[in-house]
Protein backbone atom coordinates (compact mmCIF):
# COMPACT_ATOMS: atom_id res chain seq x y z
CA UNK A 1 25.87 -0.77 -9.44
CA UNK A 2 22.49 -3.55 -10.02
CA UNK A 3 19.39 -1.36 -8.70
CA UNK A 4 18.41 -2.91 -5.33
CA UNK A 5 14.94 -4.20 -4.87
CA UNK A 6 12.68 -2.49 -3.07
CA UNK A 7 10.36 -3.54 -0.31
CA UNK A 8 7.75 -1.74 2.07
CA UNK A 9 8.00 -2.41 5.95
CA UNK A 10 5.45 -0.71 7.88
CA UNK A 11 6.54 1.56 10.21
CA UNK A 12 5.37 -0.01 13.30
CA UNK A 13 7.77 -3.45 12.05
CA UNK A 14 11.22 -1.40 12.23
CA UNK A 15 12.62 -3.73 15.26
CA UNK A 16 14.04 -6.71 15.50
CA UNK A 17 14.04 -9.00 14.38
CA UNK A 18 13.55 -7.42 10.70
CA UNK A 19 11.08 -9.95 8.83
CA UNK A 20 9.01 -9.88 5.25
CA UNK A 21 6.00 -11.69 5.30
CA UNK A 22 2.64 -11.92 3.66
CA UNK A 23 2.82 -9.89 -0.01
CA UNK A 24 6.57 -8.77 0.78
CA UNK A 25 7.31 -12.31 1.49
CA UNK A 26 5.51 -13.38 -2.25
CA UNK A 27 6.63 -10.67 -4.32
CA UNK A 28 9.70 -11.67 -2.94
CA UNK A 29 10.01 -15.15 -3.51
CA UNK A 30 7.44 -16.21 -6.26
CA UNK A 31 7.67 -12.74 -8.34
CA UNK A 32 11.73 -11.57 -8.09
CA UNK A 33 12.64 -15.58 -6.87
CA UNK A 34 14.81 -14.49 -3.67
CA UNK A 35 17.33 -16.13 -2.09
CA UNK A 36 18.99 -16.36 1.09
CA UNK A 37 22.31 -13.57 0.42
CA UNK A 38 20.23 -11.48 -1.21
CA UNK A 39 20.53 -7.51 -0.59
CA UNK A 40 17.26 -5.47 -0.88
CA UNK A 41 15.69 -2.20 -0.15
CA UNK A 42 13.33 -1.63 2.79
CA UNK A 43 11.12 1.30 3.46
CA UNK A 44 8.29 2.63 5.26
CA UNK A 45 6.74 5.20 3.60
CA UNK A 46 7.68 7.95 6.13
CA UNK A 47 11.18 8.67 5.10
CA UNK A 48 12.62 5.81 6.33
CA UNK A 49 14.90 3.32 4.05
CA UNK A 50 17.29 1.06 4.94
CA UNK A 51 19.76 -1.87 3.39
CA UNK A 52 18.95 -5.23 4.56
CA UNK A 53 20.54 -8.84 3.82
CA UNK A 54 18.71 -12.15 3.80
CA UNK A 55 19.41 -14.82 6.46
CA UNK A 56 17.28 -17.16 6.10
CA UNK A 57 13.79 -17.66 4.54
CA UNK A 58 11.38 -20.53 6.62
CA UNK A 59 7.75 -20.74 6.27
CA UNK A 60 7.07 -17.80 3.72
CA UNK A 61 8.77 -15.40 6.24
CA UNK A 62 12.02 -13.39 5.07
CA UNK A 63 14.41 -13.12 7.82
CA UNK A 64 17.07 -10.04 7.21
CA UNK A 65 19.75 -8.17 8.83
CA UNK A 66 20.36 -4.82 8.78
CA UNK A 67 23.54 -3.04 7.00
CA UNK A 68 22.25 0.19 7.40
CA UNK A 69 19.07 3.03 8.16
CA UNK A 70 18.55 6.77 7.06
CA UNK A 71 15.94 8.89 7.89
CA UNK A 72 14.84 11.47 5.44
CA UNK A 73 13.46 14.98 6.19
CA UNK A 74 10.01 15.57 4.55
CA UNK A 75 9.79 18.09 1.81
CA UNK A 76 9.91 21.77 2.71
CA UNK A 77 7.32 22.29 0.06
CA UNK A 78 4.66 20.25 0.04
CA UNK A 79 1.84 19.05 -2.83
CA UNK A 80 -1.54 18.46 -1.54
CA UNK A 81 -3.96 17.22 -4.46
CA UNK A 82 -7.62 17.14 -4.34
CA UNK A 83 -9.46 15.42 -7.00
CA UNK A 84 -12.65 15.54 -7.49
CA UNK A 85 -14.27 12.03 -7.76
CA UNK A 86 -15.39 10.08 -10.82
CA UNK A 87 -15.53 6.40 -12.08
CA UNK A 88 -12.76 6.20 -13.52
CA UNK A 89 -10.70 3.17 -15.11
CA UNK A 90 -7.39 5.74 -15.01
CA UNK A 91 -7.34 5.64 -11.26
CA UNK A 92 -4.70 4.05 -10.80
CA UNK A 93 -3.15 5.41 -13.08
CA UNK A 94 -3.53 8.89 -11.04
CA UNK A 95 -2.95 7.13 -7.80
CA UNK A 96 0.56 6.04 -9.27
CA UNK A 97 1.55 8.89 -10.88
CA UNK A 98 0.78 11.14 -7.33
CA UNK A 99 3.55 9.08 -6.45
CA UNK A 100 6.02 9.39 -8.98
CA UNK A 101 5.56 13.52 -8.80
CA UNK A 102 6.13 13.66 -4.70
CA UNK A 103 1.98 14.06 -4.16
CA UNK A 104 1.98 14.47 0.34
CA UNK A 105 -1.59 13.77 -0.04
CA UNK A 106 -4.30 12.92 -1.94
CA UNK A 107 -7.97 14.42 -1.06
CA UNK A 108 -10.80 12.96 -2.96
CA UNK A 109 -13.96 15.09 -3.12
CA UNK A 110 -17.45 14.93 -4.53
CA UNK A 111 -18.05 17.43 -7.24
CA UNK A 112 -21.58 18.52 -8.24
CA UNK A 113 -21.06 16.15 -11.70
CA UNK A 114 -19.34 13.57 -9.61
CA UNK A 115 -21.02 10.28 -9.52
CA UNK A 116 -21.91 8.72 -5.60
CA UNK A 117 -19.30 9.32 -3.27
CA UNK A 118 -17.42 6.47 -1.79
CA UNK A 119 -18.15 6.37 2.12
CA UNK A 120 -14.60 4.37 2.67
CA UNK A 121 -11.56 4.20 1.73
CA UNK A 122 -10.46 1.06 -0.81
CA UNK A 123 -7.94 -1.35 0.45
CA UNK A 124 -6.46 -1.46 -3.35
CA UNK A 125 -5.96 2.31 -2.93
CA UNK A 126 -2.82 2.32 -0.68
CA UNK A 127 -1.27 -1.14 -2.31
CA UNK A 128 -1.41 1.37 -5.25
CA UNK A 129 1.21 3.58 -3.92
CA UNK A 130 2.89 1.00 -1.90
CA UNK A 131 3.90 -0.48 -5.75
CA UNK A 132 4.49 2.90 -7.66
CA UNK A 133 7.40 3.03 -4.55
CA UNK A 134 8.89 0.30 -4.60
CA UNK A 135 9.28 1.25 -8.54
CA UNK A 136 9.84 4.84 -8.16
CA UNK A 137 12.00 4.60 -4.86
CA UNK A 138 10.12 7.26 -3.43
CA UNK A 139 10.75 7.27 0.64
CA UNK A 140 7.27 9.11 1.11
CA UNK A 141 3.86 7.58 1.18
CA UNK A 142 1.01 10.13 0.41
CA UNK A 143 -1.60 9.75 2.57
CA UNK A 144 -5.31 9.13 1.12
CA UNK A 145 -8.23 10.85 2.60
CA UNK A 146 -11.76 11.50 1.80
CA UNK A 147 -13.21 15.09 1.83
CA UNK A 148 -17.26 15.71 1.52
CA UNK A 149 -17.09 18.82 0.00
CA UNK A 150 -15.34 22.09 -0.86
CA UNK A 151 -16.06 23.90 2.15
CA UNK A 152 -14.78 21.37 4.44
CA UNK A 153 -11.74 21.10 2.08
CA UNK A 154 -10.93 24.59 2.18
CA UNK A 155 -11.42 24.82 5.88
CA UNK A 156 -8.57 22.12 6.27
CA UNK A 157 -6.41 23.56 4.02
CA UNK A 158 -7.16 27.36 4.13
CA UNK A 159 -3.69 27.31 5.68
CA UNK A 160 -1.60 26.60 2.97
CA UNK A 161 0.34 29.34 1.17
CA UNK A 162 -0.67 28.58 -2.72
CA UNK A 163 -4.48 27.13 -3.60
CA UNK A 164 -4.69 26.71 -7.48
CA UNK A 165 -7.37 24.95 -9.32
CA UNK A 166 -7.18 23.94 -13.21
CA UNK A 167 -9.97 25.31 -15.35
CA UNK A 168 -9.76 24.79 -19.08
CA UNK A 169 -11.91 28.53 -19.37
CA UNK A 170 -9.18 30.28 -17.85
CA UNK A 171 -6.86 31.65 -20.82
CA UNK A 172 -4.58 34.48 -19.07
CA UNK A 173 -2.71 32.48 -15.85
CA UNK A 174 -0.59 30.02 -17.62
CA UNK A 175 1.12 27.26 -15.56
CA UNK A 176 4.19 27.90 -16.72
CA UNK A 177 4.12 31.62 -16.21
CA UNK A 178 4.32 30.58 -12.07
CA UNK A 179 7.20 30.14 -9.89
CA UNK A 180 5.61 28.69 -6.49
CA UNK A 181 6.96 28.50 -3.66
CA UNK A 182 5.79 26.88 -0.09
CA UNK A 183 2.92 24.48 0.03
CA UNK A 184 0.50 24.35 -2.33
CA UNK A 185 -2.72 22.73 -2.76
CA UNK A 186 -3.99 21.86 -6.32
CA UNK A 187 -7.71 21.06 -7.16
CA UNK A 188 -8.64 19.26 -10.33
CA UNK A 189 -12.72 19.14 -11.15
CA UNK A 190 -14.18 16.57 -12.71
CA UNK A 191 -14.84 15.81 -16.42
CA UNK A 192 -17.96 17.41 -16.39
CA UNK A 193 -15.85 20.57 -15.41
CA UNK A 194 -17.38 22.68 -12.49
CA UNK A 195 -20.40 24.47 -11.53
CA UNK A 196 -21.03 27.60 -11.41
CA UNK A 197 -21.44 27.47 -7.52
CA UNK A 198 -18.07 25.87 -7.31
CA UNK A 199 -15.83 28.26 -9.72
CA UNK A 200 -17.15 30.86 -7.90
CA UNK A 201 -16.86 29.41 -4.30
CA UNK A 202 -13.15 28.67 -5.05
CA UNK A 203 -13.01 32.50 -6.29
CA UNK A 204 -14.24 33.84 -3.13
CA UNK A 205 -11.78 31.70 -1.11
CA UNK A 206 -9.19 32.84 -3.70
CA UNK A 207 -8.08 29.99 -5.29
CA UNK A 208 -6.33 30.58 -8.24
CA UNK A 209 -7.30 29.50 -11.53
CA UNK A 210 -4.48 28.42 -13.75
CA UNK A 211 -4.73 27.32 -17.68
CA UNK A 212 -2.76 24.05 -18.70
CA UNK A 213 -3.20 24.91 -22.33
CA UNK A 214 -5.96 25.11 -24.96
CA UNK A 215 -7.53 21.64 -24.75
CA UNK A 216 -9.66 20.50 -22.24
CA UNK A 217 -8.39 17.33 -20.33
CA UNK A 218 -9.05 14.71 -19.58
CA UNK A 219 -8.36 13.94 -15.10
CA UNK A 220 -5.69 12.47 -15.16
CA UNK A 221 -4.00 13.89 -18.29
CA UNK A 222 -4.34 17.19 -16.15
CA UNK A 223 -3.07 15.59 -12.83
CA UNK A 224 0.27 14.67 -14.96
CA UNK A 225 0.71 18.04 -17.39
CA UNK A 226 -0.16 19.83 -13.52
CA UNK A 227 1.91 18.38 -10.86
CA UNK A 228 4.77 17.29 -13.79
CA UNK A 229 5.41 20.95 -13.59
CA UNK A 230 5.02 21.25 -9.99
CA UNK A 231 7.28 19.00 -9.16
CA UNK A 232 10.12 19.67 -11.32
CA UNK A 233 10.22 23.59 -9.37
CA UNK A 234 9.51 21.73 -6.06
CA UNK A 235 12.52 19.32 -7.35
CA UNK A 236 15.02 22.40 -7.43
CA UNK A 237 13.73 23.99 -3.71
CA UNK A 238 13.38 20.76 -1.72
């Protein structure tokens, strides 16, 4: 069977009647060239995906019908990420690859060699993971947040079963040696690696460091080595 084309509907625009407009409505016509008959994917980034037909397309607006909703049940183990920030041309990059590997959220924080904090989120940030998707055909949107530092990160998060941070001076916990299960929250420093006030912060609030090999990588070579192996347990227990 042809792979269905994917599109994201917001959650609050689940009703009739069922429309695509603004970027929908152009990747939709100008990008894929759409027609009336068509069948495509919709989803809303909260489990929800559904099968939807074409009617009729006036005025840049895609008019559809529905053949069918699920509703998917979140993950019973959950990745939380928290990277610390840098300027970084690979962002994206990251951003879509938190997607592919079934990230819940993604917590940006400001490291003692991070460069200035952002105060806001970007609008590009979340049309990031609205694309990876669409091309991944992921039902779950990971929600982007900003966190000003590691106490008030831990202090949101002290909850969750497994905390593990990667630090390329760690040489005994291999990643692979681990077979997590439950939640777990994963903290990647930034290139500059950490301070000492932060390693031994997270120690106190027992994090757990964990090696991902001899070299020292680079963010988002880590995020991918990390979570690739995260997610393929997580892939066998949710």
């Amino acid at each position: 069977m042809a792979r269905v084309n994917s599109f994201y509907l917001p959650p609050d625009k689940w009703k009739e009647p069922f429309i695509l407009e603004a970027d929908e409505a152009h990747h939709f016509l100008k990008v894929l060239r759409g027609k009336p008959g068509d069948i495509i994917r919709l989803f809303d980034g909260q489990g929800k995906e559904g099968r939807f037909k074409v009617t009729k397309i006036k005025n840049k607006i895609i008019y559809l019908k529905q053949i069918n909703i699920s509703q998917h049940q979140p993950p019973k183990n959950k990745i939380y990420l928290a990277l610390a920030w840098q300027r970084s041309k690979k962002r994206d990059l990251v951003l879509e690859k938190c997607v592919e590997l079934n990230c819940w959220e993604i917590i940006f924080w400001p490291a003692k060699y991070s460069p200035p904090f952002p105060k806001t989120i970007k609008s590009s940030w979340p049309k990031k993971l609205i694309a990876a998707a669409k091309q991944c055909e992921n039902v779950w949107l990971p929600q982007i947040s900003l966190c000003p530092d590691l106490g008030t990160l831990y202090s949101k998060f002290c909850h969750v079963k497994n905390k593990i941070f990667f630090w390329e001076k760690e040489t005994n916990n291999i990643i692979t040696r681990y077979n997590f299960r439950g939640d777990i929250l994963v903290l990647i420093g930034p290139e500059g690696g950490f301070s000492d006030e932060e390693y031994k912060f997270l120690q106190t609030q027992d994090f757990l460091p964990i090696s991902l090999g001899k070299s020292i990588l680079r963010l988002e070579t880590a995020t991918i080595v990390g979570l690739g192996y995260i997610y393929l347990q997580f892939s066998e227990k949710n």
